[in-house]
Protein backbone atom coordinates (compact mmCIF):
# COMPACT_ATOMS: atom_id res chain seq x y z
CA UNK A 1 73.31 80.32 143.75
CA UNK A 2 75.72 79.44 141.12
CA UNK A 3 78.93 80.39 141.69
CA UNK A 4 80.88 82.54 138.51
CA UNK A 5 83.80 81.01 136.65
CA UNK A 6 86.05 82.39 133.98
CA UNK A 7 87.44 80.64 131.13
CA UNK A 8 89.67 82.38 128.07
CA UNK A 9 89.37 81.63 124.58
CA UNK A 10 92.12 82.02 122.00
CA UNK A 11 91.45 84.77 119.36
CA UNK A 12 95.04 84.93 117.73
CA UNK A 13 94.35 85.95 114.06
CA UNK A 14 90.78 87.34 114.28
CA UNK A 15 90.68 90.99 112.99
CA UNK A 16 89.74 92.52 116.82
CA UNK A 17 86.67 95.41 115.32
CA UNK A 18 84.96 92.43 113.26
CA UNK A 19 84.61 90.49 116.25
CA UNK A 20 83.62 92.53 119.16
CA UNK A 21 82.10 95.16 116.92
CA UNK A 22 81.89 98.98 117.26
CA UNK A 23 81.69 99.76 121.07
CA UNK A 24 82.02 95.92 121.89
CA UNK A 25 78.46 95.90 120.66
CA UNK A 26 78.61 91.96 119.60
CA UNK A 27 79.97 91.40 122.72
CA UNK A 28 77.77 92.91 124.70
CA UNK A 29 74.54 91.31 122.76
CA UNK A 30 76.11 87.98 124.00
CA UNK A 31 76.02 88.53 127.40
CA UNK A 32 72.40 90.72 126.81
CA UNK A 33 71.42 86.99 124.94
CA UNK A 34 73.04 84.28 127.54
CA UNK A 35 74.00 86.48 130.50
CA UNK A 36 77.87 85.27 130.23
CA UNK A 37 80.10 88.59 130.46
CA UNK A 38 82.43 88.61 127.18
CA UNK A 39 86.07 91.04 127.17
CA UNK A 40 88.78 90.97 124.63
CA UNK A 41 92.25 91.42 125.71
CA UNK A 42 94.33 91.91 123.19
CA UNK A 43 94.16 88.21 121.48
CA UNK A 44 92.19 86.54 124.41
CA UNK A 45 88.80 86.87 125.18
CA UNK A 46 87.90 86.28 128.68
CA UNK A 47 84.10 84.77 129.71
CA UNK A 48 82.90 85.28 133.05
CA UNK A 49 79.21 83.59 134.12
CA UNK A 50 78.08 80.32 135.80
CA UNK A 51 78.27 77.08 134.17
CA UNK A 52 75.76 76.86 132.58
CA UNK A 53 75.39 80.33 131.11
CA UNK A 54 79.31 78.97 129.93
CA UNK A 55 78.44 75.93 128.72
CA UNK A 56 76.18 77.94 126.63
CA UNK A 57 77.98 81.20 125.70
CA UNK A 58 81.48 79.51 124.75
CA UNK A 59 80.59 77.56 121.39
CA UNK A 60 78.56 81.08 120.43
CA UNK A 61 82.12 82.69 121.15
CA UNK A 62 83.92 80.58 119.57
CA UNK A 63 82.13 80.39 116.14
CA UNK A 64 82.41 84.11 116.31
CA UNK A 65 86.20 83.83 116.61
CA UNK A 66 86.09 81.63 113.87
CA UNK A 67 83.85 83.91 111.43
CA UNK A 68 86.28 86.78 112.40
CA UNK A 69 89.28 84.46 111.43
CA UNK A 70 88.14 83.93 107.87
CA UNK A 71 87.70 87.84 107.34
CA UNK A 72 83.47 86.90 107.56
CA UNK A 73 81.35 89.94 108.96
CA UNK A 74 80.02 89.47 112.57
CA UNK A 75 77.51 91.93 113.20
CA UNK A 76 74.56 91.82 115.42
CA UNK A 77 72.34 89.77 112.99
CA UNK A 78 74.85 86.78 113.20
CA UNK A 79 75.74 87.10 116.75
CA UNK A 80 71.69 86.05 117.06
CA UNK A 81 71.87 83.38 114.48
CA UNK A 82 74.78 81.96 115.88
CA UNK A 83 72.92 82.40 119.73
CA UNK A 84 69.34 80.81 117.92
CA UNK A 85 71.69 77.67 116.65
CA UNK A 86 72.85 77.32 120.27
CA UNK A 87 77.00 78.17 118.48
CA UNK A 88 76.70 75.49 115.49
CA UNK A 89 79.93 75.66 113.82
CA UNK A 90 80.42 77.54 110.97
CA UNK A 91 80.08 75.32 107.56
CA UNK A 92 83.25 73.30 107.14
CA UNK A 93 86.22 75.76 105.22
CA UNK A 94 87.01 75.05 101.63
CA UNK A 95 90.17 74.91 100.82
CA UNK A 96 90.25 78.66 99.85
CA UNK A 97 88.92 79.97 103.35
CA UNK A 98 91.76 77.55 105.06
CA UNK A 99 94.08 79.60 103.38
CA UNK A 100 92.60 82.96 104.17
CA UNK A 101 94.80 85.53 105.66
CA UNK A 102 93.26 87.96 107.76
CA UNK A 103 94.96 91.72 109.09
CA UNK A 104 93.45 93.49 112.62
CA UNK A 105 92.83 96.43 111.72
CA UNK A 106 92.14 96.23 107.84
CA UNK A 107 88.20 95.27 107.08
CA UNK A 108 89.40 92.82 104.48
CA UNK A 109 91.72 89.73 103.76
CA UNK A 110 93.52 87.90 101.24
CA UNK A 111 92.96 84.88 100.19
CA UNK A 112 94.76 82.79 97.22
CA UNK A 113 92.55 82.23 94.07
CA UNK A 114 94.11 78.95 92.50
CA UNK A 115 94.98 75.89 93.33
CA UNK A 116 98.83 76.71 93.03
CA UNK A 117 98.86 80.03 95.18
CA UNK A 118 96.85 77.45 97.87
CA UNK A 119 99.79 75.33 98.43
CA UNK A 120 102.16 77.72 98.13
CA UNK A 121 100.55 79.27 101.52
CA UNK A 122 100.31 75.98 102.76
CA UNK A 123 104.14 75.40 102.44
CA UNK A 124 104.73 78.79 103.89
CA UNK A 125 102.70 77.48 106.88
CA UNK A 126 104.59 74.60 107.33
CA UNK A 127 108.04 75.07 106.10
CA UNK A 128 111.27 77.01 107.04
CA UNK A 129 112.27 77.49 103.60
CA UNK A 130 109.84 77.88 100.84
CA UNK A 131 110.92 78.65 97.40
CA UNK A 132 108.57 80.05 95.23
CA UNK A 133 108.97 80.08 91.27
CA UNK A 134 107.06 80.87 88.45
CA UNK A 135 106.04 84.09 86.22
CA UNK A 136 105.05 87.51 86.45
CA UNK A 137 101.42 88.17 88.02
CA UNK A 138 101.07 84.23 89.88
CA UNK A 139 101.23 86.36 93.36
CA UNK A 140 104.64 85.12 94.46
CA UNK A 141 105.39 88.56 96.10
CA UNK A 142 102.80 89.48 97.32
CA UNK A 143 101.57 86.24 99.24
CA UNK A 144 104.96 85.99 100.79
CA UNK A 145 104.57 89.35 101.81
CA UNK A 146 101.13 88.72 103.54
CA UNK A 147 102.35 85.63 104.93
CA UNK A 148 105.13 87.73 106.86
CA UNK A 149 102.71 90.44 107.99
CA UNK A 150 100.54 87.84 109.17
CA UNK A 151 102.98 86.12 111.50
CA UNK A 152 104.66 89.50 112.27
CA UNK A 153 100.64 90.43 113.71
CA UNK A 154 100.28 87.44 115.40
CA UNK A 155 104.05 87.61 117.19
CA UNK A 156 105.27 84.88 115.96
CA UNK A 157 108.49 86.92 114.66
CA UNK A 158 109.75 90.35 115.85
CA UNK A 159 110.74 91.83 112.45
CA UNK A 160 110.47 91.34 108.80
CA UNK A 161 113.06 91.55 107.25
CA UNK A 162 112.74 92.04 102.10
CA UNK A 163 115.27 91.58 100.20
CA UNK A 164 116.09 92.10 96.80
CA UNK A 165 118.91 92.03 94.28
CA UNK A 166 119.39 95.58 92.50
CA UNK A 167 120.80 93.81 89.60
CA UNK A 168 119.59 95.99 87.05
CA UNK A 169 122.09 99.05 88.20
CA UNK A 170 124.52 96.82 87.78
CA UNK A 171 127.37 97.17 90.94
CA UNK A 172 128.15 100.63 90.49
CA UNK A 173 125.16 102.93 92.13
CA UNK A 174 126.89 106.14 91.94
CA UNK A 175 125.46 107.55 88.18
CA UNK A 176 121.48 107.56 89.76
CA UNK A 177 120.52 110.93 91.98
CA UNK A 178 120.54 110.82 95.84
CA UNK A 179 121.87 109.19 99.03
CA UNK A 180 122.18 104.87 98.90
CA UNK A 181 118.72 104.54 100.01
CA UNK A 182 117.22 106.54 96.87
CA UNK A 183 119.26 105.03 94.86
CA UNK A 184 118.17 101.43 95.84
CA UNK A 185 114.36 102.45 96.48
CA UNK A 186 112.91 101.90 92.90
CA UNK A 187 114.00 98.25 93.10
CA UNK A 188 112.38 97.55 96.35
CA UNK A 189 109.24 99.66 95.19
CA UNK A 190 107.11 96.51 94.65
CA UNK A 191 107.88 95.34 98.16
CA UNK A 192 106.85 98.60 99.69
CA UNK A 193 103.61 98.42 97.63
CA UNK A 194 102.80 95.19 99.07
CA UNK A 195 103.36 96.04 102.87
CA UNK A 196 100.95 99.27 101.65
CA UNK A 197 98.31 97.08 100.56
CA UNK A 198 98.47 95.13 104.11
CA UNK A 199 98.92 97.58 106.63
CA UNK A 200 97.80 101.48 107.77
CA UNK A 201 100.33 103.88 106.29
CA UNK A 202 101.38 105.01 110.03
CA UNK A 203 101.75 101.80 111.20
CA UNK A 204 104.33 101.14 108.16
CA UNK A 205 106.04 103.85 108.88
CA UNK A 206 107.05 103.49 112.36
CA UNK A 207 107.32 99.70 111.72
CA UNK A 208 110.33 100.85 108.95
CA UNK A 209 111.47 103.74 111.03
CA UNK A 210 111.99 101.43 114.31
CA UNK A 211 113.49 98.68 112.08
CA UNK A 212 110.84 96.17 112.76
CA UNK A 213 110.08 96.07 108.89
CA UNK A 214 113.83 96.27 106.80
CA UNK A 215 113.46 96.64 103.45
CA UNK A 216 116.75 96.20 101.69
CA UNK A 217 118.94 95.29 99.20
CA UNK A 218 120.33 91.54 99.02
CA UNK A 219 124.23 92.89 99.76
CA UNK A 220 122.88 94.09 103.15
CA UNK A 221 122.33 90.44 104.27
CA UNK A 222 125.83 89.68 104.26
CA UNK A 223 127.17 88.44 108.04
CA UNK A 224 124.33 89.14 109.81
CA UNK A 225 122.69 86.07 112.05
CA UNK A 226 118.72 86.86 111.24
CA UNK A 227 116.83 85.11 114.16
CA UNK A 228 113.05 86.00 115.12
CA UNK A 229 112.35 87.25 111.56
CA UNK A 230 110.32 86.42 108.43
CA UNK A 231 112.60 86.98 105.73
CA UNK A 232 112.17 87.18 101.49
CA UNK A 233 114.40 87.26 98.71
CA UNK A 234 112.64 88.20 95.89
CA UNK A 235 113.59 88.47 92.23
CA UNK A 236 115.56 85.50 93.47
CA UNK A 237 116.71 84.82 89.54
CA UNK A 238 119.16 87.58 90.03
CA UNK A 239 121.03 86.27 92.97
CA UNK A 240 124.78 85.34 92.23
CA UNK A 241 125.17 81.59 93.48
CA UNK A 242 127.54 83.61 95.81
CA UNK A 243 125.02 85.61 97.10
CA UNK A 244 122.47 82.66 97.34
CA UNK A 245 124.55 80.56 99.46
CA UNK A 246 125.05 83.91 101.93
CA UNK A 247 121.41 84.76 101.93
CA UNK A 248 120.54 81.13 103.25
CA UNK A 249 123.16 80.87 105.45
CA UNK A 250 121.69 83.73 107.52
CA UNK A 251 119.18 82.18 108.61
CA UNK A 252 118.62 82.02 112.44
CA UNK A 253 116.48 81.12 115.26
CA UNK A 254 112.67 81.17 114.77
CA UNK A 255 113.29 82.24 111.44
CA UNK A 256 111.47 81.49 108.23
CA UNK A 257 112.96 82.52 104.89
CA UNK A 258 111.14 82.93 101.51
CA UNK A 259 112.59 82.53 98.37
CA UNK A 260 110.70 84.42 95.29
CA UNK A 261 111.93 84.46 91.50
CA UNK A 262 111.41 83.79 87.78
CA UNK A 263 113.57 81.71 85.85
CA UNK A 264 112.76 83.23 82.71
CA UNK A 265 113.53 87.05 83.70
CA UNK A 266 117.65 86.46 84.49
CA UNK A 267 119.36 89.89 84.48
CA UNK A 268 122.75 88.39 85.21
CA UNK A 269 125.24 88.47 82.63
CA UNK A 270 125.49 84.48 82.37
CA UNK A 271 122.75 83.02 83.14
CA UNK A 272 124.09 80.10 84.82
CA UNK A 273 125.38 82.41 88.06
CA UNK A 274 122.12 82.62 89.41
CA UNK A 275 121.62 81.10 92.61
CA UNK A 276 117.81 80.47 91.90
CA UNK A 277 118.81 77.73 89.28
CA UNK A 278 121.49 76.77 91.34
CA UNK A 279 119.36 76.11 94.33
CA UNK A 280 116.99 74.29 92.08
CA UNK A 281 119.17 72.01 91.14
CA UNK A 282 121.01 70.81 94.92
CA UNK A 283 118.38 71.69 97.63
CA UNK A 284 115.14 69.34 96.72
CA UNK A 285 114.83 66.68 99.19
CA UNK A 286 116.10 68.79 102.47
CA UNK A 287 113.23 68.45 105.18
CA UNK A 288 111.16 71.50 106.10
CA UNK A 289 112.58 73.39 102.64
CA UNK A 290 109.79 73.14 99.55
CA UNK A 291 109.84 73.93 96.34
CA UNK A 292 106.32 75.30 95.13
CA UNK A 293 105.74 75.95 91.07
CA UNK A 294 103.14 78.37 89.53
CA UNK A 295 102.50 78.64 86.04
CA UNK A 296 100.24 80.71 83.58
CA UNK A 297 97.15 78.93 85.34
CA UNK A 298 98.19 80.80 88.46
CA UNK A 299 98.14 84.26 86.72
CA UNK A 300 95.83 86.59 88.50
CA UNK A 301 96.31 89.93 86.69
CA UNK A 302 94.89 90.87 83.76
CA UNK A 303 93.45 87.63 81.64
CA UNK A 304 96.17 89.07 78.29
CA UNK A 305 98.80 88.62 80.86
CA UNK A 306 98.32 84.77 81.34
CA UNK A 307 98.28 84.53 76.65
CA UNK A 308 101.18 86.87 76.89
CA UNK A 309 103.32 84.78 79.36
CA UNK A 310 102.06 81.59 77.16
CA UNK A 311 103.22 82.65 74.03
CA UNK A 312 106.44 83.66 75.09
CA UNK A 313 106.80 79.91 76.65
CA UNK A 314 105.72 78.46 73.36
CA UNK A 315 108.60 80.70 71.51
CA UNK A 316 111.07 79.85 73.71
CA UNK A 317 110.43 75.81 73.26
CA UNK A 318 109.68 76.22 69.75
């Protein structure tokens, strides 16, 4: 008799429902297919059999893992394709599904839609520093915002922390209604919107409410150490060059920093005290900081949006 071994599989970033199903049920139609016992815990999945019901139940696993990964369904049809093809790997990613970004406990994912929002998830995978620059509607925010939720899900910070200049109050708070915090919550109303679009409403909450999500303007930043975190600055174009230099400087530990804006939409009185065109013009060249450019190509609202933002180039270099 055979004697039964365990191995564990790594399922970090697979949304947890799509790939053990309602009441485990793909799991359980492995081991009713092979015989190889199948658990998930938490982001490991442990296999329990003999060798060879391993040997045969492991590549099945893992293409599920991999389907659950890109946001694909696994129900109880593929679980048997995948057990008929003895665990072929799924067909090779395009450059789209590489990019994919997947949530546990949302039934859907996001995924960049042009070549430009591709490598600016890319350089958020592989840089400390990404700055991000180009027009209205190219997905700046809202990429950097699933990029943080992402590694936030998958532990790979404790807290995220949004930032934004409230330029357009100017310093002076004190004439809108309310306490600091609704004062300063229209201008960080697109980042809550964002997190909204990524995450269960409770979870939000208690993620703001215990601080593991701080959503807050730029000034707030100032002499803090931020280790552990995925940090933004968006709106970047109306950062002082003062305020720039502080924001950067912050950066801690296991930290990653993104760096949104819009060079055409400056708010500051001169427009040669932002820190975004600042930044642009003395940072290129430092290792594991990019600079990634979207344009009118990269516009994925409506298609008048993309001719609006056009024509408004053409009269400003005309």
């Amino acid at each position: 008799m055979s004697e039964v071994v365990t191995q564990h599989l790594n399922a970090e970033g697979a949304d947890p429902l799509l790939l053990a199903g309602v009441n485990d049920a793909n799991l359980l139609e492995v081991q009713r297919a092979v015989g190889v016992q199948v658990s998930l815990r938490g982001e490991s999945l442990i296999l329990s059999g003999t060798p060879e019901q391993l040997e045969r139940g492991v590549p099945i696993v893992q293409a599920m893992v991999e389907l659950a990964r890109l946001g694909e369904p696994v129900g109880l049809e593929e679980v048997a394709r995948l057990v008929s093809n003895g665990g072929a790997e799924p067909m090779p990613m395009t450059a789209e599904q590489e990019s994919r970004i997947a949530f546990p406990g949302l039934k859907r994912s996001i995924a960049p839609k042009t070549a430009g929002q591709r490598q600016y998830v890319q350089a958020m995978s592989t840089n400390d520093i990404v700055v991000g620059i180009g027009p209205a509607g190219t997905g700046k925010t809202y990429l950097a915002v699933a990029k943080a939720v992402e590694a936030l899900n998958r532990k790979r910070v404790r807290r995220l922390i949004l930032a934004r200049p409230a330029v357009e109050a100017g310093e002076s708070l004190g004439f809108l209604p309310g306490d600091l915090q609704a004062k300063v919550d229209p201008y960080l109303r697109p980042l809550y919107d964002a997190l909204d679009d990524m995450m269960p409403s409770e979870r939000m909450q208690r993620a703001i409410e215990s601080r593991t999500i701080e959503i807050a303007p730029l000034a707030y930043m100032r002499g803090r150490t931020l280790s552990d975190a995925f940090i933004i600055l968006d709106e970047a174009q109306n950062a002082t060059t003062a305020q720039m230099k502080m924001f950067l400087t912050r950066l801690g530990v296991n930290s990653k920093v993104v760096v949104t804006g819009d060079k055409t939409q400056v708010d500051l009185p001169s427009r040669e005290d932002s820190g975004l065109l600042q930044i642009e013009r003395i940072l290129p060249g430092i290792e594991g900081l990019a600079f990634v450019y979207l344009d009118d190509s990269d516009v994925v609202r409506h298609r008048i949006v993309r001719q609006i933002i056009r024509a408004y180039a053409e009269d400003q270099t005309g």
